[in-house]
C-alpha atoms as a PDB file:
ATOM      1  CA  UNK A   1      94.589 117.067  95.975  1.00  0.00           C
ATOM      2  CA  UNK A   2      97.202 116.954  93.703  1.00  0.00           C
ATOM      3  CA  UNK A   3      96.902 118.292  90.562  1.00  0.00           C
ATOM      4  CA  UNK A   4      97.237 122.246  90.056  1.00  0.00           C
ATOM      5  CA  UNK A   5      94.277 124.129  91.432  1.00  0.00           C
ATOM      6  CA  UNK A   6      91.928 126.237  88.970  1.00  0.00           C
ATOM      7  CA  UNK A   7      93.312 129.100  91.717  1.00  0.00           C
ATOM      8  CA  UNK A   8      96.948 128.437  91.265  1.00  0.00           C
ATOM      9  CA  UNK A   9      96.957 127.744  87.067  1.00  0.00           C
ATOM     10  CA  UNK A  10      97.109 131.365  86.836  1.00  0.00           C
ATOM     11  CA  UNK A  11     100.564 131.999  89.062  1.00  0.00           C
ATOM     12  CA  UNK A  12     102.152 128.777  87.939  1.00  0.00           C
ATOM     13  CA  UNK A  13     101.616 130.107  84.157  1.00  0.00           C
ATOM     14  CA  UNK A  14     102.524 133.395  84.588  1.00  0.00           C
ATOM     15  CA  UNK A  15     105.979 132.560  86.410  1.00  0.00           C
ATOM     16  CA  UNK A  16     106.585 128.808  86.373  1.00  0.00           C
ATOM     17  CA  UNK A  17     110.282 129.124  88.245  1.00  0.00           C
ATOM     18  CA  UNK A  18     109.355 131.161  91.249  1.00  0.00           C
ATOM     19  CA  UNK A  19     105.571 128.980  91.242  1.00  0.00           C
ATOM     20  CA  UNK A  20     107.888 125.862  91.837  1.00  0.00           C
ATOM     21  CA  UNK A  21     110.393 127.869  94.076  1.00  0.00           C
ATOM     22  CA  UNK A  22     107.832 128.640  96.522  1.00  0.00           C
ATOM     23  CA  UNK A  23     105.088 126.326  96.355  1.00  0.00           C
ATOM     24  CA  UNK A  24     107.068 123.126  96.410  1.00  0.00           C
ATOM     25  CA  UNK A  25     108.962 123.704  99.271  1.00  0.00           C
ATOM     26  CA  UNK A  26     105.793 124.762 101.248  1.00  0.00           C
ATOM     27  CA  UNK A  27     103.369 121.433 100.054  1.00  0.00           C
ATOM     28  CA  UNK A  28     106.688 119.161 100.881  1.00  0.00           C
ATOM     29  CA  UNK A  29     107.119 120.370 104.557  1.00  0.00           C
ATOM     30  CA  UNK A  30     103.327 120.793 105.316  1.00  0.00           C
ATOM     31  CA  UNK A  31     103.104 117.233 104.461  1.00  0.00           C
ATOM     32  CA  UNK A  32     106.014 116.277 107.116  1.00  0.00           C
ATOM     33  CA  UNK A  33     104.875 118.450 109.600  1.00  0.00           C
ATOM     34  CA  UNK A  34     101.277 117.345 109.659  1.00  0.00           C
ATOM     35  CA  UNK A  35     102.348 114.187 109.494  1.00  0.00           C
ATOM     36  CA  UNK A  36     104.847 114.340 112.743  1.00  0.00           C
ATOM     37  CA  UNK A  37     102.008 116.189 114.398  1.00  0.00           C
ATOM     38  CA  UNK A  38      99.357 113.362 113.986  1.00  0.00           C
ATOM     39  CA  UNK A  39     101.811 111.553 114.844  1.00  0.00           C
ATOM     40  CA  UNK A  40     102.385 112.757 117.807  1.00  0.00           C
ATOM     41  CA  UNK A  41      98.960 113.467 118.662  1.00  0.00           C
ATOM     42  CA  UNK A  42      98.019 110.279 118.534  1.00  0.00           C
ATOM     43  CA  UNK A  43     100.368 108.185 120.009  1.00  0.00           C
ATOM     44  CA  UNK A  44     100.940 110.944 122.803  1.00  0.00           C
ATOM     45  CA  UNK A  45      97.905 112.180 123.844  1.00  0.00           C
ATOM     46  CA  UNK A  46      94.942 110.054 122.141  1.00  0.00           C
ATOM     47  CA  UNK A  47      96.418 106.270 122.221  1.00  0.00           C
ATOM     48  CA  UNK A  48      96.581 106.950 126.065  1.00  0.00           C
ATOM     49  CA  UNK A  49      93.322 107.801 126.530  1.00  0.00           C
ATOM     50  CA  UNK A  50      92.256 104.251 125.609  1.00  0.00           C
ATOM     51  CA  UNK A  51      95.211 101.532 126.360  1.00  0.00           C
ATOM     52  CA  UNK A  52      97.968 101.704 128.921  1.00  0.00           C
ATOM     53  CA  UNK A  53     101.442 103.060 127.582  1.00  0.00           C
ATOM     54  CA  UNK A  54     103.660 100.611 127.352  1.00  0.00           C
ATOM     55  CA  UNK A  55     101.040  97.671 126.891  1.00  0.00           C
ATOM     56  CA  UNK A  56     101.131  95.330 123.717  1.00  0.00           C
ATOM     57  CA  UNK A  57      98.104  97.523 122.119  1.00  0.00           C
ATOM     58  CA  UNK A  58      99.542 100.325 122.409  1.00  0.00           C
ATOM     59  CA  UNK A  59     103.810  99.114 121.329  1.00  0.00           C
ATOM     60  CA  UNK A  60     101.624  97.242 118.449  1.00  0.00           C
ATOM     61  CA  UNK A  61     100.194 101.360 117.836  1.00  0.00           C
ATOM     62  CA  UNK A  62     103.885 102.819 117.415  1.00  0.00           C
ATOM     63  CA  UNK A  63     104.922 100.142 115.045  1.00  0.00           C
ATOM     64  CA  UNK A  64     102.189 100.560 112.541  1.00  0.00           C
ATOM     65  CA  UNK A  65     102.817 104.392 113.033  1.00  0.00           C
ATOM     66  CA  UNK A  66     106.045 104.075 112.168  1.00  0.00           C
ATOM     67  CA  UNK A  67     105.256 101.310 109.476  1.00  0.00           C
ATOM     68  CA  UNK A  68     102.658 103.893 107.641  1.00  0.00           C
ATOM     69  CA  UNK A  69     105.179 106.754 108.512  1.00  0.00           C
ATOM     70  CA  UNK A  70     107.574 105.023 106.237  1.00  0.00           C
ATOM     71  CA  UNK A  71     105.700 104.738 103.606  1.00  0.00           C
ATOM     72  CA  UNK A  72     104.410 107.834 102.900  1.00  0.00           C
ATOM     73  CA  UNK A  73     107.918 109.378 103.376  1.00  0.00           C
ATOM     74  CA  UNK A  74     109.595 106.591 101.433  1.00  0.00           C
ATOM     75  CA  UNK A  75     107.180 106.563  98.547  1.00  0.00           C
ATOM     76  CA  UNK A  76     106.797 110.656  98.509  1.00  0.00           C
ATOM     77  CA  UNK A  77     110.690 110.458  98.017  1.00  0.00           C
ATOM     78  CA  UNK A  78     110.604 107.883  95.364  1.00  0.00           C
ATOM     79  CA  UNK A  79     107.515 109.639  93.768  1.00  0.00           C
ATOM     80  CA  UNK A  80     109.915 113.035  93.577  1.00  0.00           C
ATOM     81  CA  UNK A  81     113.702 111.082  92.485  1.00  0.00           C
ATOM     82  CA  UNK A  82     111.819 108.547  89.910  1.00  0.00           C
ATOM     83  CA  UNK A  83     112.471 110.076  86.389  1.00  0.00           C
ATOM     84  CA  UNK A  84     109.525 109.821  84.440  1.00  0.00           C
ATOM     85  CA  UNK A  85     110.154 111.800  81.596  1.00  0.00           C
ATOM     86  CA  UNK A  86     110.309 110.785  78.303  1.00  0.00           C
ATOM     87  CA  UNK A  87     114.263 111.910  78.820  1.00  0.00           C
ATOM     88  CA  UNK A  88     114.335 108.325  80.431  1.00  0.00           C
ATOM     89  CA  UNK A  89     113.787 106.147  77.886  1.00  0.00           C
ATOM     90  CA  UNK A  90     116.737 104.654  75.778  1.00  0.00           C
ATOM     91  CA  UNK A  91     118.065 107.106  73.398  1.00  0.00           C
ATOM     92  CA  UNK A  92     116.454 104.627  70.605  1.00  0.00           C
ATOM     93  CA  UNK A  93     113.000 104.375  72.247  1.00  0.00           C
ATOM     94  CA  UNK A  94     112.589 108.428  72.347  1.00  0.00           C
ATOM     95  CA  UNK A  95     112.026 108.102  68.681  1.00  0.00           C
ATOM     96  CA  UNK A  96     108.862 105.855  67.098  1.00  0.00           C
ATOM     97  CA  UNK A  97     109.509 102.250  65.250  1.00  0.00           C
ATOM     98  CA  UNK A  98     108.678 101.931  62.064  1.00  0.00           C
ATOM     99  CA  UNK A  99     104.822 102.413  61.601  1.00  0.00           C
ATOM    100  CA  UNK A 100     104.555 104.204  64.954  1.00  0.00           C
ATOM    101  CA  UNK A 101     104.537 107.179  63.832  1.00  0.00           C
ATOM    102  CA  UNK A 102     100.797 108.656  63.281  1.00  0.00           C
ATOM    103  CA  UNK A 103     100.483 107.874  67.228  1.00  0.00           C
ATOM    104  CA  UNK A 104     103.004 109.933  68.392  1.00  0.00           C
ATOM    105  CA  UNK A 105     102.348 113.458  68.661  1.00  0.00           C
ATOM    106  CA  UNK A 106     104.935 116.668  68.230  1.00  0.00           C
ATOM    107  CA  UNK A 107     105.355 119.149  71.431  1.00  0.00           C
ATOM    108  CA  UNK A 108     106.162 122.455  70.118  1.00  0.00           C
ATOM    109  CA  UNK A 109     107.729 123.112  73.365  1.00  0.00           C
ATOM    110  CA  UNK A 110     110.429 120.008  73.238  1.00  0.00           C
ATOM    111  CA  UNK A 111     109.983 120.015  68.940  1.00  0.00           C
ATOM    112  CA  UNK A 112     110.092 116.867  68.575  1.00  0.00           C
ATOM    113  CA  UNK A 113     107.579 113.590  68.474  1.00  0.00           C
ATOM    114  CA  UNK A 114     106.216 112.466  71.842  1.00  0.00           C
ATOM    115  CA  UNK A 115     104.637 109.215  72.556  1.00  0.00           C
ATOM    116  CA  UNK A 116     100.869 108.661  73.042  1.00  0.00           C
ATOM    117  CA  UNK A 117      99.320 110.059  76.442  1.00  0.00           C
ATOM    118  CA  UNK A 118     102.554 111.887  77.347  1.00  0.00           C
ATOM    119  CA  UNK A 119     102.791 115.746  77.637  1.00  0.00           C
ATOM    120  CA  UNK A 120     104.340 118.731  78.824  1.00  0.00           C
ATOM    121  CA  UNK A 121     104.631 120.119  82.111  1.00  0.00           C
ATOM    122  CA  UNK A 122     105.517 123.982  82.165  1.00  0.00           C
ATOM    123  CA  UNK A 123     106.865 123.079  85.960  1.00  0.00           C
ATOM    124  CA  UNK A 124     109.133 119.970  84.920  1.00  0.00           C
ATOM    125  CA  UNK A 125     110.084 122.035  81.606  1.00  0.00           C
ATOM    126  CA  UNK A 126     110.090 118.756  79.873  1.00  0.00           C
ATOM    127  CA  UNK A 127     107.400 115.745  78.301  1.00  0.00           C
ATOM    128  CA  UNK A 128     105.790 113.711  80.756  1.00  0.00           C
ATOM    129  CA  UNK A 129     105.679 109.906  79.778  1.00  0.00           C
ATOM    130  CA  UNK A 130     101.505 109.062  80.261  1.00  0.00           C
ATOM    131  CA  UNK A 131     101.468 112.051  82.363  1.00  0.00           C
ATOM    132  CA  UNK A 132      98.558 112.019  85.265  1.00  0.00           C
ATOM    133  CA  UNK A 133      99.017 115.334  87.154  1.00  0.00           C
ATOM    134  CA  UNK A 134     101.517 117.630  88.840  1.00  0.00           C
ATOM    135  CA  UNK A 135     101.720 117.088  92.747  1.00  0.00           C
ATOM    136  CA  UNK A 136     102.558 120.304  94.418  1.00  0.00           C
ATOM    137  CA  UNK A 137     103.116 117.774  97.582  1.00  0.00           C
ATOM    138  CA  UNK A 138     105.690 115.308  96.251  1.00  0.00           C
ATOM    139  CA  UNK A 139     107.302 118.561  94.092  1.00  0.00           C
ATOM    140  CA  UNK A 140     106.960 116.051  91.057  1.00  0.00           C
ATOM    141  CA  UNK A 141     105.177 115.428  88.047  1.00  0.00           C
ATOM    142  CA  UNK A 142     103.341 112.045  88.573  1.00  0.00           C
ATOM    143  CA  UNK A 143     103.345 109.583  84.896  1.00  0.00           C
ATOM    144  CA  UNK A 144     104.090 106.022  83.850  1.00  0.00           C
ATOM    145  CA  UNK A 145     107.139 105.469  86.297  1.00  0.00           C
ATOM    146  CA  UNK A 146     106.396 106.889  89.652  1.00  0.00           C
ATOM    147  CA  UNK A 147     102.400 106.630  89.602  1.00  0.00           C
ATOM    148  CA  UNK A 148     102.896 103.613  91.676  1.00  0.00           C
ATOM    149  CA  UNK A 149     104.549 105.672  94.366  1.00  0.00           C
ATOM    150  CA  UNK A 150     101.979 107.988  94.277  1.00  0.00           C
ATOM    151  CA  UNK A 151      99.315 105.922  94.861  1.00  0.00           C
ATOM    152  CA  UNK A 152     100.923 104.477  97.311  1.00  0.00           C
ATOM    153  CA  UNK A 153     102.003 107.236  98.832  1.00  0.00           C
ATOM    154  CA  UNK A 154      98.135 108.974  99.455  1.00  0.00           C
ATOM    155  CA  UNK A 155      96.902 105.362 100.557  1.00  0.00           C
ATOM    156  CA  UNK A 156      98.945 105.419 103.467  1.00  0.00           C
ATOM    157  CA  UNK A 157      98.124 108.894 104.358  1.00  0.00           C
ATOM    158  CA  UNK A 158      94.343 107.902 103.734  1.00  0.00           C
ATOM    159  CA  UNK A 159      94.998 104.675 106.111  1.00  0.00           C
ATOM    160  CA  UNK A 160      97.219 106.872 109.017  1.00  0.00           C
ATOM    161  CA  UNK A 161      94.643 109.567 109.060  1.00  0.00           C
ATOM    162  CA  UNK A 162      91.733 107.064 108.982  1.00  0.00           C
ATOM    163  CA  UNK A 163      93.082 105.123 111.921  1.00  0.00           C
ATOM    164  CA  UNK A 164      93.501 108.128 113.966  1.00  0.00           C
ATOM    165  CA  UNK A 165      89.839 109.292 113.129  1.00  0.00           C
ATOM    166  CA  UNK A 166      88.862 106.284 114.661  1.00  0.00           C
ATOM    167  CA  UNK A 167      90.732 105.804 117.669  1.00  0.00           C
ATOM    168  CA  UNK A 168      90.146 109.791 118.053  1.00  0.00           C
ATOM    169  CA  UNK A 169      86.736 109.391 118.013  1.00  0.00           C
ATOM    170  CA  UNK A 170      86.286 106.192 119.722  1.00  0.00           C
ATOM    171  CA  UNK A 171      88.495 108.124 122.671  1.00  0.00           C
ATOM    172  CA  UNK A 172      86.273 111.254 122.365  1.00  0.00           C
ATOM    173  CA  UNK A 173      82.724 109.258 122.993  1.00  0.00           C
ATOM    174  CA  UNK A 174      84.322 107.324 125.708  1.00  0.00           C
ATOM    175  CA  UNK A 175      83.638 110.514 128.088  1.00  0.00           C
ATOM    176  CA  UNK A 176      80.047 110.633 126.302  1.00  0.00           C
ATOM    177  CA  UNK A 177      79.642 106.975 127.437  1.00  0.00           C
ATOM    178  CA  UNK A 178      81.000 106.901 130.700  1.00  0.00           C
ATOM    179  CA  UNK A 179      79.396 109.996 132.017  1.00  0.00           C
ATOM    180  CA  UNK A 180      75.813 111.222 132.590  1.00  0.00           C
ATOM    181  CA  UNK A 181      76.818 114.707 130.610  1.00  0.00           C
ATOM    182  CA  UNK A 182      78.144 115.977 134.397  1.00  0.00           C
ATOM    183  CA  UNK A 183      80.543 118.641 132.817  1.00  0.00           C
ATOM    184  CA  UNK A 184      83.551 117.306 134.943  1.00  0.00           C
ATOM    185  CA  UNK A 185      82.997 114.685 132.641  1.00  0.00           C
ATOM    186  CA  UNK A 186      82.965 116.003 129.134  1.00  0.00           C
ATOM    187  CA  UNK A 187      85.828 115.224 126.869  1.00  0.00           C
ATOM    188  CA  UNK A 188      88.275 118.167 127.120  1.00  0.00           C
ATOM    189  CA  UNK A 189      88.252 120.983 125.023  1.00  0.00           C
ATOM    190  CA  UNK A 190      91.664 119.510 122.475  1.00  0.00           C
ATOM    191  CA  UNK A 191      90.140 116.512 122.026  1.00  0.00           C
ATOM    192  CA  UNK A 192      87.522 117.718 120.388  1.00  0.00           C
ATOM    193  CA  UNK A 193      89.282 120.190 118.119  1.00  0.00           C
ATOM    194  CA  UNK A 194      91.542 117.775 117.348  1.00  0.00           C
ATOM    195  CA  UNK A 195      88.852 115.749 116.227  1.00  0.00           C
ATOM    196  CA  UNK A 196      87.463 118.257 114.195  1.00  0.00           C
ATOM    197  CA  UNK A 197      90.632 118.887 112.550  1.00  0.00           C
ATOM    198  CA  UNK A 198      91.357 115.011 111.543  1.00  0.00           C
ATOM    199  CA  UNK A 199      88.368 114.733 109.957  1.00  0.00           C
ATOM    200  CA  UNK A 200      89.146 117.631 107.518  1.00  0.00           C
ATOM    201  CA  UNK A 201      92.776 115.920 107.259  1.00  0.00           C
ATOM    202  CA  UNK A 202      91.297 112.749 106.387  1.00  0.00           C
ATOM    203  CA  UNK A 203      88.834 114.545 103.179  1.00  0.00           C
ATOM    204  CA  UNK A 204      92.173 114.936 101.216  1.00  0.00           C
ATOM    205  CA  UNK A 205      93.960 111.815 101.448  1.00  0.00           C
ATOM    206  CA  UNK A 206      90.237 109.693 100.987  1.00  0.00           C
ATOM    207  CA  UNK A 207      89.086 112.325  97.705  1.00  0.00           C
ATOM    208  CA  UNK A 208      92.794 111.310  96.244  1.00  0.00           C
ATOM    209  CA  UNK A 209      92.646 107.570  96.596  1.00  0.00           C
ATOM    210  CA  UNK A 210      89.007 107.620  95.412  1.00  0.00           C
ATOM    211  CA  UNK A 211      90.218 109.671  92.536  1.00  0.00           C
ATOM    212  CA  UNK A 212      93.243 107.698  91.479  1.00  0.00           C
ATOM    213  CA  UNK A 213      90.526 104.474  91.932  1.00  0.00           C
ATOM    214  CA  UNK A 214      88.398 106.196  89.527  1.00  0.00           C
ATOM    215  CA  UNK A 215      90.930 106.684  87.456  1.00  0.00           C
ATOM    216  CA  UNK A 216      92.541 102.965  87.294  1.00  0.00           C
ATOM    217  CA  UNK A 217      88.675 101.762  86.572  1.00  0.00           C
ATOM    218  CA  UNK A 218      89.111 103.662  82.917  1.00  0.00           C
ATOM    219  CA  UNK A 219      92.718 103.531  82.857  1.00  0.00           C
ATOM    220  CA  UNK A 220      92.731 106.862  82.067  1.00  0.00           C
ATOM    221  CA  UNK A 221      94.870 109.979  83.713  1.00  0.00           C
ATOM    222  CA  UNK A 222      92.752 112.327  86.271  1.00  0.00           C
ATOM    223  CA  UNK A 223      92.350 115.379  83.796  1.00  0.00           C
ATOM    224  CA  UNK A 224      90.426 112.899  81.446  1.00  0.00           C
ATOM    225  CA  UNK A 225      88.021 110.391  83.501  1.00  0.00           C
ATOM    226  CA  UNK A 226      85.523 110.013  80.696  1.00  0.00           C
ATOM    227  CA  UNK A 227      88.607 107.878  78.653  1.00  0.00           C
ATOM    228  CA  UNK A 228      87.941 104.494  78.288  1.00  0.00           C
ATOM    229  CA  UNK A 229      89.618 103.223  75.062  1.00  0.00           C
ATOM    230  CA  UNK A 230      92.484 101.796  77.092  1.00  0.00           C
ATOM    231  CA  UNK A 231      90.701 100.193  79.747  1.00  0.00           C
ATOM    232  CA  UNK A 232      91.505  96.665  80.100  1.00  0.00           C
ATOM    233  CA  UNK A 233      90.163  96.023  83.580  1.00  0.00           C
ATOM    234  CA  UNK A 234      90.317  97.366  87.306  1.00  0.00           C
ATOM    235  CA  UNK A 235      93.218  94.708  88.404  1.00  0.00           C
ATOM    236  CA  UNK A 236      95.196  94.867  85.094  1.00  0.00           C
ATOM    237  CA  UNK A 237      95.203  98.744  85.220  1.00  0.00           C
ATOM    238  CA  UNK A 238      96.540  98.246  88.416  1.00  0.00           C
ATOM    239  CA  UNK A 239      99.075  96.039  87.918  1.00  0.00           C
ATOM    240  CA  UNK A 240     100.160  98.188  84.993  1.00  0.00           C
ATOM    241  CA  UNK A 241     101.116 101.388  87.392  1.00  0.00           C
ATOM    242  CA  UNK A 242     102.230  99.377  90.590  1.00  0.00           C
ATOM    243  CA  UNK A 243     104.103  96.721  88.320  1.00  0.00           C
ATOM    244  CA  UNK A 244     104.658  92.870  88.556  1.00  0.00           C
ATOM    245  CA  UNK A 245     105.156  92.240  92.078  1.00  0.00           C
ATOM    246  CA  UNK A 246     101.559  93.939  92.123  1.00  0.00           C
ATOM    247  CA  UNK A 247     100.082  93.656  95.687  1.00  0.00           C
ATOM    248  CA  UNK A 248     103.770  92.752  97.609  1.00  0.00           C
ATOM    249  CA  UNK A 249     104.618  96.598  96.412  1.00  0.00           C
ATOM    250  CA  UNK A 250     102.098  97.166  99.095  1.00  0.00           C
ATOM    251  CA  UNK A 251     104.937  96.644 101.856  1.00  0.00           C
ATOM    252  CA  UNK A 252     107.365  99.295 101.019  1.00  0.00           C
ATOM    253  CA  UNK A 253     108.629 101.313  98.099  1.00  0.00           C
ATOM    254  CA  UNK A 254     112.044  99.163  98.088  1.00  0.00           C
ATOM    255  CA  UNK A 255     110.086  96.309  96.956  1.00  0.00           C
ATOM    256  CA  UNK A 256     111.566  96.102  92.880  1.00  0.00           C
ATOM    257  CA  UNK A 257     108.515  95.750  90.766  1.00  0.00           C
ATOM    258  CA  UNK A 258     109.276  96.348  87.146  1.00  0.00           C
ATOM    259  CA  UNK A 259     106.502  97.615  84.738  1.00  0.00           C
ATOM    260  CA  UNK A 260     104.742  95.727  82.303  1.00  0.00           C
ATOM    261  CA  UNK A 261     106.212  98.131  79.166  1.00  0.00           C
ATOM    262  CA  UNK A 262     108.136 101.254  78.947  1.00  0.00           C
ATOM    263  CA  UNK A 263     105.207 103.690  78.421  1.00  0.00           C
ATOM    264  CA  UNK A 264     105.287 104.127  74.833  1.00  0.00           C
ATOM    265  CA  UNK A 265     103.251 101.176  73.523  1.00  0.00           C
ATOM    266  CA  UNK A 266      99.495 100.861  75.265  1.00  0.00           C
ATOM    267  CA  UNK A 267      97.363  97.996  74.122  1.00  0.00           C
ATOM    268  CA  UNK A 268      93.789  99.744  73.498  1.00  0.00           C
ATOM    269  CA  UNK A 269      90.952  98.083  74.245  1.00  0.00           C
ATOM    270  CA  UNK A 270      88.804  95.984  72.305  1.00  0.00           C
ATOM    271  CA  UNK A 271      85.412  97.397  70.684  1.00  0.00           C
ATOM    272  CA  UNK A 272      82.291  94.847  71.778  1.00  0.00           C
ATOM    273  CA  UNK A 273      80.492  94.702  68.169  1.00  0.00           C
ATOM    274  CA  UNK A 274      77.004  94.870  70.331  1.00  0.00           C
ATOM    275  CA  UNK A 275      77.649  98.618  71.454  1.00  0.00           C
ATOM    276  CA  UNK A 276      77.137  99.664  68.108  1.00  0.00           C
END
């Protein structure tokens, strides 16, 4: 979902300033507008269908709208403001200590040394600090210090859109059920379209998630799943991109959660002597 498309590489090579330019604005405010209209959809038009407006299902509907509503906006914007360059590191930690060195690498872009698993980005115009992808939807290179946003940030749309495919479809084969296929009785004609088109909503958000999952499991960024050297365990990969408040980050992107290092040191893991 989020890293740049075999089909867009081309454009955002040729003319990086006018790629961002256009396409950033464009991801950004499809993502705000789909989300308003699902929204809206559901707590309009579907979440009527099955409870009665204004009972305590359907208040206890708005507020978990609004509570997933505010974290995919809130964590999109801290995704996109979080500096995760290798510009944001203390003047003395852009350079390697002593005996550092041979891990570091030089960009010929930046020339100078950049720490392990960080690179360029020809959008950002600068060295990514264990850089994952470029998100066309969050106009923002995603690395060490905003990854935990990001994940975030598809989770929730991956929840929202999941709980309106259910209720959706739970409110669609309610006429199915309570009719014997009389035509009077069939769901109407939105419904199902609107069905249709949640379920190709939901494919994106889901494939991301399972992606970034895949990803933590190897500890490794999305351009290089078969990576395991610095794998040092499902929930300890985790904790290293959503920080030490781990889980409680969960509640909103406010929640301070400082990272384990600074993204210039990673511990590699250990060899098992019966592999070889």
């Amino acid at each position: 979902m989020c890293f740049i498309w075999p089909c867009t590489k081309y454009l955002a090579r040729r003319n990086p300033k006018v790629f961002v330019r256009i396409s950033h604005p464009i991801a950004v405010l499809f993502v705000i507008l789909t989300t308003f209209f699902f929204v809206g959809l559901q707590m309009f038009y579907v979440m009527p269908q099955l409870f009665e407006v204004g009972g305590m299902t359907y208040k206890l509907g708005w507020l978990l709208a609004i509570f997933i509503m505010y974290n995919i906006f809130g964590n999109m914007l801290a995704c996109h403001i979080t500096n995760t360059s290798v510009e944001s590191l203390p003047k003395d930690r852009q350079v390697p200590e002593s005996g550092e060195e041979p891990l570091w690498h030089y960009c010929d872009i930046c020339e100078k040394l950049m720490p392990p698993r960080s690179w360029h980005c020809i959008l950002c115009k600068c060295c990514i600090l264990k850089r994952d992808s470029h998100c066309l939807f969050t106009a923002s290179c995603i690395g060490h210090n905003n990854q935990r946003y990001f994940f975030w940030c598809t989770f929730f749309m991956a929840l929202g859109t999941g709980v309106a495919w259910v209720t959706h479809t739970i409110a669609t084969l309610k006429y199915f059920i309570y009719s014997d296929l009389n035509t009077d009785n069939l769901p109407p004609f939105w419904l199902i379209f609107t069905l249709i088109l949640n379920t190709y909503t939901l494919a994106a958000p889901v494939s991301s998630v399972i992606l970034q999952i895949s990803a933590l499991g190897y500890n490794a960024p999305l351009h290089d799943l078969n990576s395991d050297n610095l794998d040092i365990a499902l929930w300890e990969n985790f904790k290293m991109i959503v920080g030490k408040k781990d889980l409680w980050t969960f509640l909103s992107p406010t929640v301070k959660s400082p990272l384990a290092h600074d993204g210039t040191q990673w511990k590699i893991k250990e060899s098992d002597i019966s592999e070889y």
